[in-house]
C-alpha atoms as a PDB file:
ATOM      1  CA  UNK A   1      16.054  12.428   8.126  1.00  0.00           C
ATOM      2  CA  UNK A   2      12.693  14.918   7.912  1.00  0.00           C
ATOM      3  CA  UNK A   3      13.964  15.350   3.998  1.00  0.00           C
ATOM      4  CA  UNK A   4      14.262  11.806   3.379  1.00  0.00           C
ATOM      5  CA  UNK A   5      10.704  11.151   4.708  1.00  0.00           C
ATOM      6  CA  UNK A   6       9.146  13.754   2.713  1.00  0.00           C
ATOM      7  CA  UNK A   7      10.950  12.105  -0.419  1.00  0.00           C
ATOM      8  CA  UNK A   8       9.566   8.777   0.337  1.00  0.00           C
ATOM      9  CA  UNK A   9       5.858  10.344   1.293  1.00  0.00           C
ATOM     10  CA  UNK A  10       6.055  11.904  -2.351  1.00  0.00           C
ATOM     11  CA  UNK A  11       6.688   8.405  -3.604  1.00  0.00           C
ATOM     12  CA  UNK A  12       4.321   6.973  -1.958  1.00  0.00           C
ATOM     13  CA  UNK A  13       1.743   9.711  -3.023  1.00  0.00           C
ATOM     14  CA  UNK A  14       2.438   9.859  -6.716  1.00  0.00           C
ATOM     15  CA  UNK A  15       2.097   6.576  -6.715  1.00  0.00           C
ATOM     16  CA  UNK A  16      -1.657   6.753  -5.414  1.00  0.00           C
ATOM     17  CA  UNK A  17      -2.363   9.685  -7.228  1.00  0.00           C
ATOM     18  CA  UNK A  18      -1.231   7.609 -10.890  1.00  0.00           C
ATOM     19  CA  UNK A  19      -0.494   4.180 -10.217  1.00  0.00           C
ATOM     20  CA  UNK A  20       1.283   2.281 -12.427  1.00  0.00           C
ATOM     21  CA  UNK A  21       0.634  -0.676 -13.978  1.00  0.00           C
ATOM     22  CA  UNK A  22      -3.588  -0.409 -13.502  1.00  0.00           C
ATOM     23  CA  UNK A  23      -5.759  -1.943 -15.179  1.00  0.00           C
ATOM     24  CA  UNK A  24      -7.080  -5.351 -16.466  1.00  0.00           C
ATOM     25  CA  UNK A  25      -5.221  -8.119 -18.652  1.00  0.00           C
ATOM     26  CA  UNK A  26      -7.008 -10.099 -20.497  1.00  0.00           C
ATOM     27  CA  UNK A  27      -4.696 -12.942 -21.410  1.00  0.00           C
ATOM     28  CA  UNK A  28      -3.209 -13.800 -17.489  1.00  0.00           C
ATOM     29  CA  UNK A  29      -2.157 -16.828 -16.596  1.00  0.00           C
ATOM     30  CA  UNK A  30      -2.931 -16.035 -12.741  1.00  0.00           C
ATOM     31  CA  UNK A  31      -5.771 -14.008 -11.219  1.00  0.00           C
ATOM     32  CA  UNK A  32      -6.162 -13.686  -7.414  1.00  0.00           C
ATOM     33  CA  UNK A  33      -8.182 -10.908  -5.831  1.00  0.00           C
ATOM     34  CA  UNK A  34      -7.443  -9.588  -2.158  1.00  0.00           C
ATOM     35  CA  UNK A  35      -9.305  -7.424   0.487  1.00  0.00           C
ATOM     36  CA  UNK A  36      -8.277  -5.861   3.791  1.00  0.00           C
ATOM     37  CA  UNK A  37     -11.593  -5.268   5.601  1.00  0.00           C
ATOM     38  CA  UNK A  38      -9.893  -3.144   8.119  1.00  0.00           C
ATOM     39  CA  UNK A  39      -9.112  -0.267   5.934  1.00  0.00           C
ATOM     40  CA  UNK A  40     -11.637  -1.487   3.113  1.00  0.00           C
ATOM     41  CA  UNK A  41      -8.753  -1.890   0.436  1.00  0.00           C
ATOM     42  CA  UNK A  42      -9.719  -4.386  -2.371  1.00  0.00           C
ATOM     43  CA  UNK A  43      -7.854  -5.395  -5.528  1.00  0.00           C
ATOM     44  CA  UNK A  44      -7.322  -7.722  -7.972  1.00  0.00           C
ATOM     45  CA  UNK A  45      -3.886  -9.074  -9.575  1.00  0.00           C
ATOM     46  CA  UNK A  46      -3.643 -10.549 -12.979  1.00  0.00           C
ATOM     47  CA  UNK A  47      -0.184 -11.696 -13.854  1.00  0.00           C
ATOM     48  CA  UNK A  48       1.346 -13.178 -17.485  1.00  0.00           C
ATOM     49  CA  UNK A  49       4.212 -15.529 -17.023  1.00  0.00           C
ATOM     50  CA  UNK A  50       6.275 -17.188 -20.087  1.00  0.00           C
ATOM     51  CA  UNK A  51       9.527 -19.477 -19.408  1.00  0.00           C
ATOM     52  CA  UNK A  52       9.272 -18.645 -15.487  1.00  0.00           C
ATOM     53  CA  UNK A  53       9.014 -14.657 -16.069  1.00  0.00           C
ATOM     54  CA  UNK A  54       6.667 -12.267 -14.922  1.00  0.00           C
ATOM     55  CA  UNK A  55       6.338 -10.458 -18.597  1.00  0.00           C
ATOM     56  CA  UNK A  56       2.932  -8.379 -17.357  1.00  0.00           C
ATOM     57  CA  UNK A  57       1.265  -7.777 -14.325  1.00  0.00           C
ATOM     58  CA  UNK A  58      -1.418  -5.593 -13.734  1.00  0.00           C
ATOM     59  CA  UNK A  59      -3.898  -4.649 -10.233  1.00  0.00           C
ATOM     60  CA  UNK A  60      -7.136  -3.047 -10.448  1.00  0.00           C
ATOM     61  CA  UNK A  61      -9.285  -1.991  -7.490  1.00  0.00           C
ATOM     62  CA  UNK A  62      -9.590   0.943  -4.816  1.00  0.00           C
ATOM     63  CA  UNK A  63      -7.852   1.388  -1.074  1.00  0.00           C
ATOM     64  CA  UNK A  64      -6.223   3.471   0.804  1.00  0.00           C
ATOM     65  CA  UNK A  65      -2.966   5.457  -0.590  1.00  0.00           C
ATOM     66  CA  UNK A  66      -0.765   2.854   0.911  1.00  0.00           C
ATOM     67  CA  UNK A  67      -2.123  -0.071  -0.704  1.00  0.00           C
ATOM     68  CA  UNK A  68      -2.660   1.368  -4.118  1.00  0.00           C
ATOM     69  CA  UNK A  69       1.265   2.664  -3.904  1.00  0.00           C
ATOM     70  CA  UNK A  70       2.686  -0.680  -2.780  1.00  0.00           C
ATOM     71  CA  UNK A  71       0.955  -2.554  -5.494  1.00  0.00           C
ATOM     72  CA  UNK A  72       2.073  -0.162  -8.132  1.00  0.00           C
ATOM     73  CA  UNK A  73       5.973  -0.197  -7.113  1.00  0.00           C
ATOM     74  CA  UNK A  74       5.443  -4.019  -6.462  1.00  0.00           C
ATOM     75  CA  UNK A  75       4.259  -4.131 -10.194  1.00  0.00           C
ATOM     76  CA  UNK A  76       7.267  -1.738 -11.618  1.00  0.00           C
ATOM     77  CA  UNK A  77       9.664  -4.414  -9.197  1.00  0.00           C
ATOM     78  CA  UNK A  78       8.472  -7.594 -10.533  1.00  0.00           C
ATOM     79  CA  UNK A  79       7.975  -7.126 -14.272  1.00  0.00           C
ATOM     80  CA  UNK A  80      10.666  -9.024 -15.869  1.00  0.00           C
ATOM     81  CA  UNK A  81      12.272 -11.475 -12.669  1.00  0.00           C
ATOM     82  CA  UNK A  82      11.377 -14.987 -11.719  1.00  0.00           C
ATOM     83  CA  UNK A  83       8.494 -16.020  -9.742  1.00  0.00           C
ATOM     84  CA  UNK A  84      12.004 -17.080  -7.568  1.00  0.00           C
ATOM     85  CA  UNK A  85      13.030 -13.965  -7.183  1.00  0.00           C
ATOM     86  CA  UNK A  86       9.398 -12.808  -6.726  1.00  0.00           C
ATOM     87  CA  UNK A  87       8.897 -15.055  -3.622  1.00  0.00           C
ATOM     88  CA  UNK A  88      12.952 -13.656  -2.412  1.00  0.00           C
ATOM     89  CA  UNK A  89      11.667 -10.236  -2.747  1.00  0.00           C
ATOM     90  CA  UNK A  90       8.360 -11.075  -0.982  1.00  0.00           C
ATOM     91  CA  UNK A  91      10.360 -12.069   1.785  1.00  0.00           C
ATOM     92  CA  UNK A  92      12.534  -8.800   1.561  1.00  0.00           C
ATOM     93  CA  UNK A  93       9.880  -7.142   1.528  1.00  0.00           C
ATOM     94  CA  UNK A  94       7.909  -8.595   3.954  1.00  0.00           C
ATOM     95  CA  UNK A  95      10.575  -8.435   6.774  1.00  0.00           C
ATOM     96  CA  UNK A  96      10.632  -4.486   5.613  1.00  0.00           C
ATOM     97  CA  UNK A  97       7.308  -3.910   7.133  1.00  0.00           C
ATOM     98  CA  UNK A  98       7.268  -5.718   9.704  1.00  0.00           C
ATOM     99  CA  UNK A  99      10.493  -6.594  11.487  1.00  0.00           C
ATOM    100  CA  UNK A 100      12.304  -3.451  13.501  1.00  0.00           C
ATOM    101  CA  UNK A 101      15.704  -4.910  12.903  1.00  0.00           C
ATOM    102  CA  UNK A 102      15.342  -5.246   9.115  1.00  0.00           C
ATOM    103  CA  UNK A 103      17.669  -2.244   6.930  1.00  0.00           C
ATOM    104  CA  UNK A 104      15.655  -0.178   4.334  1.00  0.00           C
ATOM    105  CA  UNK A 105      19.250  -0.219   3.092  1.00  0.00           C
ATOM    106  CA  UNK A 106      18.621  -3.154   1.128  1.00  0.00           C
ATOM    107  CA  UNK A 107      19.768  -2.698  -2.071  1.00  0.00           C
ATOM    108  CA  UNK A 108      17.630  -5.543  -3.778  1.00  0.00           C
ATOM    109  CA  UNK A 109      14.361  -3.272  -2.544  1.00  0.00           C
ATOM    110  CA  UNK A 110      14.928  -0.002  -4.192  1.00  0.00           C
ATOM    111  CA  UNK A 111      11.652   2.182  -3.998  1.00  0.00           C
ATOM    112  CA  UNK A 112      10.311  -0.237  -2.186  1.00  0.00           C
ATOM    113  CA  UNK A 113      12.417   0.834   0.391  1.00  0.00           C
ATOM    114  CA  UNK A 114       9.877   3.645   1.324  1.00  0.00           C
ATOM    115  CA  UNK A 115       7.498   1.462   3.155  1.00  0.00           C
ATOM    116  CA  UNK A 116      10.310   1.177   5.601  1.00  0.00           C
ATOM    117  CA  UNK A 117       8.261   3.414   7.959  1.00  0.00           C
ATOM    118  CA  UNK A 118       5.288   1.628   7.916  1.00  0.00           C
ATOM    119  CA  UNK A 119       6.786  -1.027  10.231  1.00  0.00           C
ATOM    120  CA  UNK A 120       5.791   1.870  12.847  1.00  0.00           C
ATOM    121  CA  UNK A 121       2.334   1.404  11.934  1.00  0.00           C
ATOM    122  CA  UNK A 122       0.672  -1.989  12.401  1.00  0.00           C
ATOM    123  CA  UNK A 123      -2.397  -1.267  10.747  1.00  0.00           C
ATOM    124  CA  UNK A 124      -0.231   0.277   8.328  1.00  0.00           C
ATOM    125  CA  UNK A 125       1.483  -3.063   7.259  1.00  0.00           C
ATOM    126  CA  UNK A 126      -1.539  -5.322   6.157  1.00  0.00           C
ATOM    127  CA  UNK A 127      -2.588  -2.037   3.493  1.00  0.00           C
ATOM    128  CA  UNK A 128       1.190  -2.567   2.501  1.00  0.00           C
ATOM    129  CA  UNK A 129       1.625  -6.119   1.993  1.00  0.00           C
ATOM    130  CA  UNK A 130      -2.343  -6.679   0.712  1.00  0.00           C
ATOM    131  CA  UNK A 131      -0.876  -6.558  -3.094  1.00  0.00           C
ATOM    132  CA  UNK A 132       2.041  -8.702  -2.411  1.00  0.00           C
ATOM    133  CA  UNK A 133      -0.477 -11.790  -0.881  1.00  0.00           C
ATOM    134  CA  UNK A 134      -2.870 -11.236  -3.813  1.00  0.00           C
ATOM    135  CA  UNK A 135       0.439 -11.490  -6.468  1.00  0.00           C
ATOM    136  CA  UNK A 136       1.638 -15.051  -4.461  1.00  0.00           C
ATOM    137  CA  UNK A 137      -2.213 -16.178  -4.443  1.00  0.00           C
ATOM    138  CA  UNK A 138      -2.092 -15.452  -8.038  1.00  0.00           C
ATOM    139  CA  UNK A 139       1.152 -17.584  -9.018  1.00  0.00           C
ATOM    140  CA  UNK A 140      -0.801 -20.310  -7.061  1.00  0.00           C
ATOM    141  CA  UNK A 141      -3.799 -20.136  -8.724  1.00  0.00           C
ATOM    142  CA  UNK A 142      -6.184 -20.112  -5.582  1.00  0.00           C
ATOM    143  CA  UNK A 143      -9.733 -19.008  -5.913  1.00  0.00           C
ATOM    144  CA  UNK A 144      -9.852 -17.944  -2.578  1.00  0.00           C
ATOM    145  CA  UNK A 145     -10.108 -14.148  -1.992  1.00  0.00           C
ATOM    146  CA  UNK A 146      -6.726 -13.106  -0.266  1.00  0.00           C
ATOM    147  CA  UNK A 147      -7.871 -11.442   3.227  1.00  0.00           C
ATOM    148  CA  UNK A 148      -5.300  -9.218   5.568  1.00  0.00           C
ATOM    149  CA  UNK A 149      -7.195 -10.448   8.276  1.00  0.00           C
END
């Protein structure tokens, strides 16, 4: 179990150290922005969508390592589904990080499976799901800025 940890901490960290997906878009169809004033973690989503598909997505902003990772793998999961399957993954997801019963197992989650441990954590899970609020706010179109709290 110690080795499967210290896989999913070296996801998590690579994708802090050179998150993918980062950076602006100029031609989105959906902007949101989101902050988590506990841990200070603010960023902004930008999303392109033709026929129902997320064909581009990109965050920019600063947080914690948690927050920066789970918007990047959120980004590499996304590009290229449905904003259906978007909101079934949210919910995936979402039950991940915060429900005890819920199985990193799930095969539908892949990476994302490493925020499995978070659950452990509770201040842990708003830095995780910050991105994933922001991305829903953006298919919405709300002004508002997305808050954890």
């Amino acid at each position: 179990m110690s080795d499967l940890r210290d896989l999913y901490q070296e996801v998590i960290l690579d994708h802090n150290r050179s998150p993918r997906n980062f950076g602006s878009l100029e031609d989105a169809d959906g902007r949101a922005a989101g902050h988590n004033p506990l841990c200070g973690d603010r960023l902004a989503i930008a999303v392109k969508i033709v026929d129902g598909v997320v064909t581009d997505l990109r965050f920019d902003g600063s947080g914690c390592a948690i927050s920066k990772a789970s918007a990047s793998l959120m980004t590499e999961a996304i590009k290229g589904k449905t904003v259906d399957e978007f909101h079934r993954l949210f919910e995936r997801f979402h039950a991940l990080v915060t429900d005890q019963s819920a199985s990193a197992d799930d095969a539908t989650l892949g990476k994302l499976a490493v925020f499995a441990g978070v659950r452990d954590y509770p201040a842990r899970v708003k830095c995780a799901i910050l991105a994933w609020h922001t991305l829903r706010s953006a298919f919405n179109e709300s002004h508002e800025v997305v808050s954890t709290e």
